[in-house]
N, C-alpha and C. Protein backbone atom coordinates (compact mmCIF):
# COMPACT_ATOMS: atom_id res chain seq x y z
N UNK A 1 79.41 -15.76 114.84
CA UNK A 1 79.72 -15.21 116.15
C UNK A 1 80.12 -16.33 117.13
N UNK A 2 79.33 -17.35 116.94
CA UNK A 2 79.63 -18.44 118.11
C UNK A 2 81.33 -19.35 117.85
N UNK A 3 81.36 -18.99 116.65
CA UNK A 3 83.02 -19.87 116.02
C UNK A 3 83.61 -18.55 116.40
N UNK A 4 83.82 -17.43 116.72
CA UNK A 4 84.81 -16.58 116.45
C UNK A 4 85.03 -16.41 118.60
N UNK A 5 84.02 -16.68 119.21
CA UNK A 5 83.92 -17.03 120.68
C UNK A 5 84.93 -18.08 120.74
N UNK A 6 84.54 -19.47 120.24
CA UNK A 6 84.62 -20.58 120.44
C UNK A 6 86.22 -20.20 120.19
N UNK A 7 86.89 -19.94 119.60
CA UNK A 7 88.23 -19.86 118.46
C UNK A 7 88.95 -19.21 120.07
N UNK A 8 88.48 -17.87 120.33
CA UNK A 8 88.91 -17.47 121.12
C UNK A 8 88.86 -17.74 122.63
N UNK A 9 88.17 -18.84 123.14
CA UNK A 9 88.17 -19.37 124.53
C UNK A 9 89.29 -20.51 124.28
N UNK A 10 89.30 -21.51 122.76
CA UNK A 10 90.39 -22.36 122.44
C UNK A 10 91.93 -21.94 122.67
N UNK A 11 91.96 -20.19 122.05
CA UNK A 11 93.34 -19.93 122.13
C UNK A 11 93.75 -19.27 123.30
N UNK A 12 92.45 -19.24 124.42
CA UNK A 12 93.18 -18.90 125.72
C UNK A 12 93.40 -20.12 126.40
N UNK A 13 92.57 -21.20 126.55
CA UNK A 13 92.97 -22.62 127.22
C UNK A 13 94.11 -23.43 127.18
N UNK A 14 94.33 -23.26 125.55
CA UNK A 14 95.71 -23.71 124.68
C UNK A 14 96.76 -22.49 125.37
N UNK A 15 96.79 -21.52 125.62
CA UNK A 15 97.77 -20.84 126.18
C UNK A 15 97.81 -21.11 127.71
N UNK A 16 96.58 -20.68 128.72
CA UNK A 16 96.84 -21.12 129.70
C UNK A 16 97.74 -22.54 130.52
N UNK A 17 96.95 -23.71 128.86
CA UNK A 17 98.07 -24.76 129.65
C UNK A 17 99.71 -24.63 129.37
N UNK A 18 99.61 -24.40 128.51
CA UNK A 18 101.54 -23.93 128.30
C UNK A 18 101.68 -23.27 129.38
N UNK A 19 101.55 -22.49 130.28
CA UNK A 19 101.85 -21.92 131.26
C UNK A 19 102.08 -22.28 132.02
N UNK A 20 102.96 -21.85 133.53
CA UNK A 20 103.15 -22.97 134.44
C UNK A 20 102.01 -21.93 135.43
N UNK A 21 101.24 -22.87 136.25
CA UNK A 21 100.47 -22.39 136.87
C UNK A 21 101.31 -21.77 138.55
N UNK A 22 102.39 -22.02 138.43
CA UNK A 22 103.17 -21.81 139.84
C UNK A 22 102.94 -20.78 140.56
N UNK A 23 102.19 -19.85 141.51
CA UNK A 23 102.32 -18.51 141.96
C UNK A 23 103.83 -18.22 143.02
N UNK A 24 104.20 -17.19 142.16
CA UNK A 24 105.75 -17.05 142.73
C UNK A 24 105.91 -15.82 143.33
N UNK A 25 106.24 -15.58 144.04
CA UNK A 25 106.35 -14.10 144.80
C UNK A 25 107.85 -14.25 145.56
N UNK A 26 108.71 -12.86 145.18
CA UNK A 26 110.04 -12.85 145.57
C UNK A 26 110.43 -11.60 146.89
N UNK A 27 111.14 -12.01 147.38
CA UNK A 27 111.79 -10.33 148.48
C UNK A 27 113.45 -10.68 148.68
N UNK A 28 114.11 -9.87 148.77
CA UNK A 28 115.13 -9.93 149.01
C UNK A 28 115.68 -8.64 149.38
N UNK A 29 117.08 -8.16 150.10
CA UNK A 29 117.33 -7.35 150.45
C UNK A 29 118.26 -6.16 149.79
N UNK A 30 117.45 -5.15 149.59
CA UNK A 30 117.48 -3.93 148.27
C UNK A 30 119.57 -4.15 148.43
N UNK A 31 119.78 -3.62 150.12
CA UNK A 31 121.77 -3.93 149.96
C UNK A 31 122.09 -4.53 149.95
N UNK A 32 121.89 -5.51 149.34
CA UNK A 32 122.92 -6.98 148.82
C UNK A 32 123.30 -6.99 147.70
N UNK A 33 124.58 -7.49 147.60
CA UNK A 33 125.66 -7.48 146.11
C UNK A 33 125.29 -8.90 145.71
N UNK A 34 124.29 -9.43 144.91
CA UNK A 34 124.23 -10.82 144.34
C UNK A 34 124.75 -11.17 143.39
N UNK A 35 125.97 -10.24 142.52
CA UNK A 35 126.77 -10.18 141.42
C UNK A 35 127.74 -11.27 141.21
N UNK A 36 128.56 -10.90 142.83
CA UNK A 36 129.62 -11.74 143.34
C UNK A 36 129.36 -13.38 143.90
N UNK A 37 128.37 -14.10 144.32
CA UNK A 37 127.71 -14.92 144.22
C UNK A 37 127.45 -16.13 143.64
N UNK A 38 128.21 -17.32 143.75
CA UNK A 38 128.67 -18.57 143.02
C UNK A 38 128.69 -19.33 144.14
N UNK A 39 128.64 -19.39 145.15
CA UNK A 39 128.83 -20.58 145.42
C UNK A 39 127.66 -20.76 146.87
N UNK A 40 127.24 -21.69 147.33
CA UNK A 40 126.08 -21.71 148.40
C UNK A 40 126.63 -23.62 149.27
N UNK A 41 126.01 -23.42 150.22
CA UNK A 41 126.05 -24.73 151.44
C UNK A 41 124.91 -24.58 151.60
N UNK A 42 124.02 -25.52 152.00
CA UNK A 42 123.00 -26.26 152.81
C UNK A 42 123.42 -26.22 153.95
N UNK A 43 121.96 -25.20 154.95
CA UNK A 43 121.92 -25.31 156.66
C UNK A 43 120.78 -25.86 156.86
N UNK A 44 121.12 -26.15 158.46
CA UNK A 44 119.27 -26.85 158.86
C UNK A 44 119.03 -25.62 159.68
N UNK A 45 119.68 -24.45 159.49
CA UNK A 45 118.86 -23.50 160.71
C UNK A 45 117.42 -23.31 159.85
N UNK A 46 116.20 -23.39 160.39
CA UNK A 46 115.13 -23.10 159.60
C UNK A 46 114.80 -21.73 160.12
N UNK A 47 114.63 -20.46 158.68
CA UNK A 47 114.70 -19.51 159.12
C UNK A 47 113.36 -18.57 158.57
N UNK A 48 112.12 -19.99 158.07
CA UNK A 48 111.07 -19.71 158.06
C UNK A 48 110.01 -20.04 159.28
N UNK A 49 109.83 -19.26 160.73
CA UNK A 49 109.46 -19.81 161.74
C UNK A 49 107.45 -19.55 161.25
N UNK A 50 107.15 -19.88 160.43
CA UNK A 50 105.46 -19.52 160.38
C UNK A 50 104.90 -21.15 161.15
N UNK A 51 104.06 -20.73 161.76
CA UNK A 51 103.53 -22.04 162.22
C UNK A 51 102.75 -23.09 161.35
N UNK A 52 103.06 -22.59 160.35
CA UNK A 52 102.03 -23.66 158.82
C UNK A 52 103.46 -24.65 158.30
N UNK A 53 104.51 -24.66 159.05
CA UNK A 53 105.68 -25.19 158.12
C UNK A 53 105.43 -26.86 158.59
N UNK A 54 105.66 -27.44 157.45
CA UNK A 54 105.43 -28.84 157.98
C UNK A 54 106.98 -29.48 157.82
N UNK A 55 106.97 -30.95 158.43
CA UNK A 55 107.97 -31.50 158.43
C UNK A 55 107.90 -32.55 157.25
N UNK A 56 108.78 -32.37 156.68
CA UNK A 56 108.99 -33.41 155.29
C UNK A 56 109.46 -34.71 155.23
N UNK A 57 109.23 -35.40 154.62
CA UNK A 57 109.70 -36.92 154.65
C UNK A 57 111.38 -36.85 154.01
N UNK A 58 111.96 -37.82 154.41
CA UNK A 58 113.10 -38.26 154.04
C UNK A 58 113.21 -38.15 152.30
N UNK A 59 112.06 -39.00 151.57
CA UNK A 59 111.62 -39.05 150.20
C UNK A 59 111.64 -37.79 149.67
N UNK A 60 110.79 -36.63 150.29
CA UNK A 60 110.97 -35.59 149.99
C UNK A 60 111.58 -34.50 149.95
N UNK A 61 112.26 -34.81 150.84
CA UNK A 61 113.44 -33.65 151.22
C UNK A 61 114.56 -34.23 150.06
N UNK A 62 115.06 -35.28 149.62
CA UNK A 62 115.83 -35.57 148.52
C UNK A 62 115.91 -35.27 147.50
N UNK A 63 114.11 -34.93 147.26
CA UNK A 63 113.31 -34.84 146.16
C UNK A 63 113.66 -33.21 145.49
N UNK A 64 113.85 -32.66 146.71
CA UNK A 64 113.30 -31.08 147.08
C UNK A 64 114.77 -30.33 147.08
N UNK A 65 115.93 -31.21 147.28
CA UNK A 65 117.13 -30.74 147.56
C UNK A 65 117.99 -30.91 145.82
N UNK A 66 117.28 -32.30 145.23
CA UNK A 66 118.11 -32.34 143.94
C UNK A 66 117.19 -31.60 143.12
N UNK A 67 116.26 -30.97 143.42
CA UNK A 67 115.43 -30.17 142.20
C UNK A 67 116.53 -28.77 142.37
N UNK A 68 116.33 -28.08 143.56
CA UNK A 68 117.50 -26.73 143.82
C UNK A 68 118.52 -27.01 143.04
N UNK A 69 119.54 -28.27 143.57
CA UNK A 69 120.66 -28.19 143.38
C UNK A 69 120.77 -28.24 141.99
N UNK A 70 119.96 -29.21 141.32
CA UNK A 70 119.88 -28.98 139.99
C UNK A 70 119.44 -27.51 138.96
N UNK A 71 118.47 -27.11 139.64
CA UNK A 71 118.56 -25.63 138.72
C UNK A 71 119.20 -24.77 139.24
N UNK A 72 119.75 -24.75 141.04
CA UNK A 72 121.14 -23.98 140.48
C UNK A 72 122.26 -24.23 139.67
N UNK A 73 122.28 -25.62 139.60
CA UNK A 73 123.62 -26.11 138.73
C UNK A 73 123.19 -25.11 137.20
N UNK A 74 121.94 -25.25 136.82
CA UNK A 74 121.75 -24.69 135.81
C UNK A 74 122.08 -22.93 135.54
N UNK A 75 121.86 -23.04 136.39
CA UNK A 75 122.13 -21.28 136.60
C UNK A 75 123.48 -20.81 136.85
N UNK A 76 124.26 -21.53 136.89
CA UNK A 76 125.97 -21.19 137.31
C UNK A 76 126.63 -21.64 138.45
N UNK A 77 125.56 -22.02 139.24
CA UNK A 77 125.95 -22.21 140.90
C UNK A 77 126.26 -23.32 141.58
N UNK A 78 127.32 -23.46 142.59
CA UNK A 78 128.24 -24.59 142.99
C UNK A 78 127.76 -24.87 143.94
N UNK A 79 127.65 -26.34 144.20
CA UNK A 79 127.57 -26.21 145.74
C UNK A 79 128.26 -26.92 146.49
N UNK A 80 128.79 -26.27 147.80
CA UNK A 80 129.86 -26.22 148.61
C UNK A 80 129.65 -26.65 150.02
N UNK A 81 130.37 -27.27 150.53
CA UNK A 81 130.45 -28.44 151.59
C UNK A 81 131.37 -27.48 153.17
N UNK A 82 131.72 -26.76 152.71
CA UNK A 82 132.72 -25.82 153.50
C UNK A 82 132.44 -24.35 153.86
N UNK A 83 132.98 -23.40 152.88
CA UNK A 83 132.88 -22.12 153.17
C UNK A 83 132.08 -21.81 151.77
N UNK A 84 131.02 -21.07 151.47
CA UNK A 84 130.60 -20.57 150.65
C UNK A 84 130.04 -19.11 150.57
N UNK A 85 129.71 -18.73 149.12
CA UNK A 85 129.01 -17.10 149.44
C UNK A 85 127.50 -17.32 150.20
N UNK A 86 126.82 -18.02 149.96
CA UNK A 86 125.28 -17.74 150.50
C UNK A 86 125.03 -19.67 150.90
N UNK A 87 124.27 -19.27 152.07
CA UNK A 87 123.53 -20.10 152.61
C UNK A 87 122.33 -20.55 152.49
N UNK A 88 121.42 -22.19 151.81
CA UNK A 88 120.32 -21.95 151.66
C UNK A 88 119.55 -22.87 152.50
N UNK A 89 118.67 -23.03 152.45
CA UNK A 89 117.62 -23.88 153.49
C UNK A 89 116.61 -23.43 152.69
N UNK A 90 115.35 -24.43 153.05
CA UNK A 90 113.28 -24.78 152.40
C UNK A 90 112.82 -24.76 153.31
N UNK A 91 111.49 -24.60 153.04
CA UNK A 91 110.32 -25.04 153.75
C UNK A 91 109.24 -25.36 153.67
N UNK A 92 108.60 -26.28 153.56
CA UNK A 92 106.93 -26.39 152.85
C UNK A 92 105.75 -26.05 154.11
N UNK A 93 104.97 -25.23 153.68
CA UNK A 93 103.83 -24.89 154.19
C UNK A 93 102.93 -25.97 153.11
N UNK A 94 101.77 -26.03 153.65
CA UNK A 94 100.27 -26.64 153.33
C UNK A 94 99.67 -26.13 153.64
N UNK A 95 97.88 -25.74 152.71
CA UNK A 95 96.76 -25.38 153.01
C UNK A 95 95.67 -25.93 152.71
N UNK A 96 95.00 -26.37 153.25
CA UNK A 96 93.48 -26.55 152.61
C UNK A 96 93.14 -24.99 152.24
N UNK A 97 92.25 -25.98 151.21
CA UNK A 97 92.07 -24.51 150.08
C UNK A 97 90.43 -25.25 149.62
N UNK A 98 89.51 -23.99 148.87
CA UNK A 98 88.11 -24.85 148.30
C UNK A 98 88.30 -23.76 146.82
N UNK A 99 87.67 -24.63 146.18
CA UNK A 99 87.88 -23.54 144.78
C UNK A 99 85.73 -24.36 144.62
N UNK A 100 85.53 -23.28 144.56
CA UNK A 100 83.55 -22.84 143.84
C UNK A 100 83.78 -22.44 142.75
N UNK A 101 83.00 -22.94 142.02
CA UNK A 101 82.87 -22.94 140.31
C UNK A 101 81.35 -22.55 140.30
N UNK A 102 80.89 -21.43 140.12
CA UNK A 102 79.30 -21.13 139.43
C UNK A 102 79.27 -21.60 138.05
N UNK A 103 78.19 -21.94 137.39
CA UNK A 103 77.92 -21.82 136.17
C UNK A 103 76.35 -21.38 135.94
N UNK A 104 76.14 -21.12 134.79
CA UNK A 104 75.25 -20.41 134.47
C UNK A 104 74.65 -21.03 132.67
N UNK A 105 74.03 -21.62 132.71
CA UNK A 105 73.56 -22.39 131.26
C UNK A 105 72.57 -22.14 130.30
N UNK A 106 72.38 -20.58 130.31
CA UNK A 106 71.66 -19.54 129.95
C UNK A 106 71.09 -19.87 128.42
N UNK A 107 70.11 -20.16 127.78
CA UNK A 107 70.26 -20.70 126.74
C UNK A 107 69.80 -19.48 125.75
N UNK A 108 69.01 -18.47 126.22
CA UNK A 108 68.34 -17.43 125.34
C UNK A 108 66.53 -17.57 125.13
N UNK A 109 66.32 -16.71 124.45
CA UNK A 109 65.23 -17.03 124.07
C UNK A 109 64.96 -18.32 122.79
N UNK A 110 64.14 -19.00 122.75
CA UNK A 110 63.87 -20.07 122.08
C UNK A 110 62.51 -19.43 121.02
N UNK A 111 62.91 -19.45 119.71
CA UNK A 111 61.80 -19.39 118.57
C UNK A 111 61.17 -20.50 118.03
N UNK A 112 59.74 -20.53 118.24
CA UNK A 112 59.76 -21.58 117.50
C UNK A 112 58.05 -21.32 116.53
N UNK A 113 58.36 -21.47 115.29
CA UNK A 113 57.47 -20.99 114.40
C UNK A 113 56.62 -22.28 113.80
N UNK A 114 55.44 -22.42 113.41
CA UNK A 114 54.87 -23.21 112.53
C UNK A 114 53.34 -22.78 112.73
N UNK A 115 52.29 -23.88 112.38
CA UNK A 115 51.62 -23.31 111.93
C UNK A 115 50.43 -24.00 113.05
N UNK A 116 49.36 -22.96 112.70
CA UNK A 116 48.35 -23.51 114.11
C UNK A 116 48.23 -21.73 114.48
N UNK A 117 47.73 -22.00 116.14
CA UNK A 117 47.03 -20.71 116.38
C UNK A 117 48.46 -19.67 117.23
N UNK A 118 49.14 -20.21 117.36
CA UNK A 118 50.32 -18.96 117.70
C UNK A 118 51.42 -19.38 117.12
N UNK A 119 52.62 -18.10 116.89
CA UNK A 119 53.43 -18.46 116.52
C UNK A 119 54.33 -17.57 117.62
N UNK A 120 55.77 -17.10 117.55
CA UNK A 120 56.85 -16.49 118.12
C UNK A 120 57.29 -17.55 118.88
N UNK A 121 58.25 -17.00 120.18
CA UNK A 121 59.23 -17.73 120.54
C UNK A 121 58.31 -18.08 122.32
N UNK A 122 58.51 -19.27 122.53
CA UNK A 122 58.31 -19.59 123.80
C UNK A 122 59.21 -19.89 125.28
N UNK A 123 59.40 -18.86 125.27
CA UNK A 123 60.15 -18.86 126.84
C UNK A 123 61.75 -18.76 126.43
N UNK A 124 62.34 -18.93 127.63
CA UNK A 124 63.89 -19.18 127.35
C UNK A 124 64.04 -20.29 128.72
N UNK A 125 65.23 -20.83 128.51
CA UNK A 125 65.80 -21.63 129.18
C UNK A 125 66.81 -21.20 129.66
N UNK A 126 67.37 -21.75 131.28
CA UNK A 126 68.32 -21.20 132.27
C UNK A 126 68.35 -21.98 133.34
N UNK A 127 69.73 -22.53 133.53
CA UNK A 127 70.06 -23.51 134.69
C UNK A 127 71.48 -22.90 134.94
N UNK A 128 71.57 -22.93 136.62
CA UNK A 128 72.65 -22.22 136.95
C UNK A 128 72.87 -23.06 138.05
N UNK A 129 74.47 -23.06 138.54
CA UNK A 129 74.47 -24.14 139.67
C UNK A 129 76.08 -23.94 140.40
N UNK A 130 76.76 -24.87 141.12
CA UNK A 130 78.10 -24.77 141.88
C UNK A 130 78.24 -25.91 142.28
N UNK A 131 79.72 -26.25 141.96
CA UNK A 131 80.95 -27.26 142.15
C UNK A 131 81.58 -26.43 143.31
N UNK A 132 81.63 -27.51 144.12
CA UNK A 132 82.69 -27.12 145.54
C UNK A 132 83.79 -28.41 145.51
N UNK A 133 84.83 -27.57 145.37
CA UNK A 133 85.83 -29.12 145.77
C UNK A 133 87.08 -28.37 146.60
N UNK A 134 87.25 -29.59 147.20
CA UNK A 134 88.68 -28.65 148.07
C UNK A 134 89.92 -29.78 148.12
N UNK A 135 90.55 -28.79 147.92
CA UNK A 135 92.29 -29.19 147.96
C UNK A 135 93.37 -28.92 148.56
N UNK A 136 94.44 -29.00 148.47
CA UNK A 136 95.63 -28.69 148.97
C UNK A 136 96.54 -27.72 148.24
N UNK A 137 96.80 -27.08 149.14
CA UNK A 137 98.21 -26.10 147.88
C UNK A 137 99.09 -26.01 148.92
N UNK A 138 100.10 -26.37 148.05
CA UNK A 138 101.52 -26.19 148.87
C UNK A 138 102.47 -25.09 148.60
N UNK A 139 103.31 -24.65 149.20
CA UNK A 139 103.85 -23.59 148.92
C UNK A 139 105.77 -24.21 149.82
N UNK A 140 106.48 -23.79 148.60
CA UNK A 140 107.54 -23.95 149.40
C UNK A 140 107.97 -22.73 149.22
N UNK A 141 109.21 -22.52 150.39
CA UNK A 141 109.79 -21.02 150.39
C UNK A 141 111.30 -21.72 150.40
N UNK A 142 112.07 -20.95 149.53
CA UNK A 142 113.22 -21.23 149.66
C UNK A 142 114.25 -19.95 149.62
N UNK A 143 114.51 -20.20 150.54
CA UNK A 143 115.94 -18.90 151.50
C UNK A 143 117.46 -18.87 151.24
N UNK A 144 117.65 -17.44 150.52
CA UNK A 144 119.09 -17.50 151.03
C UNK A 144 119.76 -16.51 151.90
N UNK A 145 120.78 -17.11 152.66
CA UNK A 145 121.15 -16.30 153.49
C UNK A 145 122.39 -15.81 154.10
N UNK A 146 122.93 -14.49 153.72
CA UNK A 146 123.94 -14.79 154.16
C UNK A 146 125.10 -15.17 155.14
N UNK A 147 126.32 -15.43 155.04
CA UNK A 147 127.05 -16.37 156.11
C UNK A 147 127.33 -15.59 156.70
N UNK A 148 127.96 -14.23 156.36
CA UNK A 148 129.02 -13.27 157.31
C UNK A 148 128.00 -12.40 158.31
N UNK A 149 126.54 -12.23 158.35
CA UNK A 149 125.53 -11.47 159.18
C UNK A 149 124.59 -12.70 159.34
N UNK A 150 124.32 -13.74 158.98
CA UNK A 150 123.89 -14.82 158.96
C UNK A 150 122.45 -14.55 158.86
N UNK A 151 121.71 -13.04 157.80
CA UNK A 151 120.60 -12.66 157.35
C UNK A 151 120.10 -12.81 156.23
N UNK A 152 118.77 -12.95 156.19
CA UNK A 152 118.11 -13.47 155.24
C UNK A 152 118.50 -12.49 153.84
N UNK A 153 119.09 -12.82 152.68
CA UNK A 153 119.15 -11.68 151.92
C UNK A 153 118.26 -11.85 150.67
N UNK A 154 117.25 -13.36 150.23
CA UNK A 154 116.67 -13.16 149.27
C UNK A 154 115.75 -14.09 149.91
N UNK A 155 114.55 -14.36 149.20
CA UNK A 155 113.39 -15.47 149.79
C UNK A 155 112.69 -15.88 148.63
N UNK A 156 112.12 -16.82 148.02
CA UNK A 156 111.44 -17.09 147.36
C UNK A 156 110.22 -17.94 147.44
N UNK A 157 109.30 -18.14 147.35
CA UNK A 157 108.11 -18.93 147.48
C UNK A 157 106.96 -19.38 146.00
N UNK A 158 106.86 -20.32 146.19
CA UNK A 158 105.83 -20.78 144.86
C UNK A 158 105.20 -21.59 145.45
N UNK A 159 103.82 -21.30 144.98
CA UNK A 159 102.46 -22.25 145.32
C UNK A 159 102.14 -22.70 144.23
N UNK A 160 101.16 -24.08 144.75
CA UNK A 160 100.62 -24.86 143.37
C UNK A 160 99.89 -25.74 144.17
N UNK A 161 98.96 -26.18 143.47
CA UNK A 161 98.09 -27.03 144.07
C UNK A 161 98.75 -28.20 143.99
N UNK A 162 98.50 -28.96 145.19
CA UNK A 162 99.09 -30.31 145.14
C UNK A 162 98.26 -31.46 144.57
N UNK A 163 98.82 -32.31 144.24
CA UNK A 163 97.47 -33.43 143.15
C UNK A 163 97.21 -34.14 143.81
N UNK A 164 95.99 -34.58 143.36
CA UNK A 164 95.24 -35.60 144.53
C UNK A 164 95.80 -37.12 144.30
N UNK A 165 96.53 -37.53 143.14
CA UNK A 165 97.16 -38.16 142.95
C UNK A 165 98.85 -38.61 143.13
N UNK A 166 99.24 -38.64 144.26
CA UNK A 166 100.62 -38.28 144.66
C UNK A 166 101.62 -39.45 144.89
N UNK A 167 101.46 -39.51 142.97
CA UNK A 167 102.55 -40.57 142.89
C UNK A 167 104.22 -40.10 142.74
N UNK A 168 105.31 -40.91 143.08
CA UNK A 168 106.40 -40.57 142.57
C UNK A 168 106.85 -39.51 141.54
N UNK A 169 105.84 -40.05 140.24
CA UNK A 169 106.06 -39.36 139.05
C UNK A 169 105.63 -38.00 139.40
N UNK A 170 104.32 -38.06 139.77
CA UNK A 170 103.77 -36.82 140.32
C UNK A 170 104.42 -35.77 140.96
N UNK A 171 104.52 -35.95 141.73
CA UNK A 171 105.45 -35.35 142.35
C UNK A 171 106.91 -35.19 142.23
N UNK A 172 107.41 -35.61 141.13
CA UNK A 172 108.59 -35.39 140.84
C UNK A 172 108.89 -34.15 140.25
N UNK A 173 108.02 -34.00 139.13
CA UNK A 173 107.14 -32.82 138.04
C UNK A 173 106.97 -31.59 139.15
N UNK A 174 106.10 -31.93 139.63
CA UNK A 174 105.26 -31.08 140.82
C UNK A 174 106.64 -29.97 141.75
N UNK A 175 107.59 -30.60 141.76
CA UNK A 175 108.51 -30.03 142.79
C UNK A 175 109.67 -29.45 141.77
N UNK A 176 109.43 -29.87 140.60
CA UNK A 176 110.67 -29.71 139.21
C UNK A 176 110.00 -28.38 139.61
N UNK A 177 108.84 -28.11 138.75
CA UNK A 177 107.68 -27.08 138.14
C UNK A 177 108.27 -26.01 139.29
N UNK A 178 107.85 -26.09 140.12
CA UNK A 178 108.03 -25.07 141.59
C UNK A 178 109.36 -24.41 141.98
N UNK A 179 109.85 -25.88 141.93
CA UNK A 179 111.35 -25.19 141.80
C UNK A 179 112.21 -24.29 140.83
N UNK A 180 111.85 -24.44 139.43
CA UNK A 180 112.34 -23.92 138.58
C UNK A 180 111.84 -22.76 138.58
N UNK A 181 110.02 -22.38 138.59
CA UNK A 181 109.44 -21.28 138.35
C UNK A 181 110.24 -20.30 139.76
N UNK A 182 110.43 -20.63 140.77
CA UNK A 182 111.17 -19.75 142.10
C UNK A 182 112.10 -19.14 141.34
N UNK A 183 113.58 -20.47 141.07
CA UNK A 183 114.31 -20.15 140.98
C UNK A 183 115.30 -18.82 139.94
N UNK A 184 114.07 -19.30 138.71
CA UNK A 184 113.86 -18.05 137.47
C UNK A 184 114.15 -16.80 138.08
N UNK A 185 113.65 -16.33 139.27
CA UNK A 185 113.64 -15.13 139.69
C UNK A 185 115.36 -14.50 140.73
N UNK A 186 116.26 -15.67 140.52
CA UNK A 186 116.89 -15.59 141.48
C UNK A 186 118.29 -15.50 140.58
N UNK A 187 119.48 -14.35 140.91
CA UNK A 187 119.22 -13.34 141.58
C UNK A 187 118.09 -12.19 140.91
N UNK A 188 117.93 -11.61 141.81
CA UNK A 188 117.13 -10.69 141.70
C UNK A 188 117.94 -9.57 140.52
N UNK A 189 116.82 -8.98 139.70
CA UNK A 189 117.18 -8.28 138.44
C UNK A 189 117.80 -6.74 139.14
């Protein structure tokens, strides 16, 4: 029983990490033709006004602009310096966040037999306790919009915890991951 547990907490962990942990949530607007749709420009109108939007570094905004441009390149899409079909612009929000971990170290009842004046099982054992740690999750939203009503017609957003380690490399991954998992969803099915 305990190998056929064990087997099966292995082949959810081993799956969970293949996964991208990104939380992605999409909206866009039900009358829009996204069929016709090839080509996009970069605006600075920012047309996410939430008061959590932070301002990005130079480093990052480079970071954040060749991850897009790159998986739209992947996806079919041009990008255009002039007149185009859709308009896009980002935005990163930040949160402190706490993630609590209970555990519970329940051991069962304990048998223990030999010889002398009692025998059966004596007691059970149980230790239970909590990890508090807190972090950051970032969330970028990335907008498109169109030129001729100059309205928002799709939106995308992905969160992920940010690493406490925020090296180059790190964060290179970190903004790939996010970007790609958004972009998967775009256009809308």
């Amino acid at each position: 029983m305990k190998f056929v547990r064990l087997s099966v907490i292995t082949i959810f962990l081993v799956g969970m990490l293949g996964c991208s942990s990104v939380k992605v949530s999409t909206d866009h607007d039900q009358n829009a033709d996204f069929s016709q749709l090839k080509t996009y420009k970069w605006i600075t109108a920012i047309t996410n006004t939430s008061k959590d939007v932070i301002q990005v570094t130079s480093i990052s905004d480079t970071r954040i602009r060749n991850a897009i441009n790159k998986q739209l390149g992947v996806q079919g899409y041009q990008e255009q310096t002039e007149i185009a079909d859709l308009h896009i612009n980002y935005s990163v929000l930040t949160e402190d966040k706490t993630d609590i971990q209970t555990y519970n170290t329940y051991g069962g009842y304990s048998s223990r037999w030999g010889w002398g004046a009692g025998y059966g099982y004596r007691g059970m054992s149980a230790h239970s306790g909590a990890t508090v740690r807190s972090y950051k999750s970032g969330t970028l939203v990335i907008d498109f919009v169109d030129p001729k009503t100059n309205k928002l017609i799709w939106r995308g957003l992905g969160s992920e915890r940010i690493p406490s380690e925020r090296t180059a490399k790190n964060m290179d991954k970190l903004v790939r991951e996010v970007v790609e998992s958004i972009l998967k969803k775009f256009p809308p099915k």
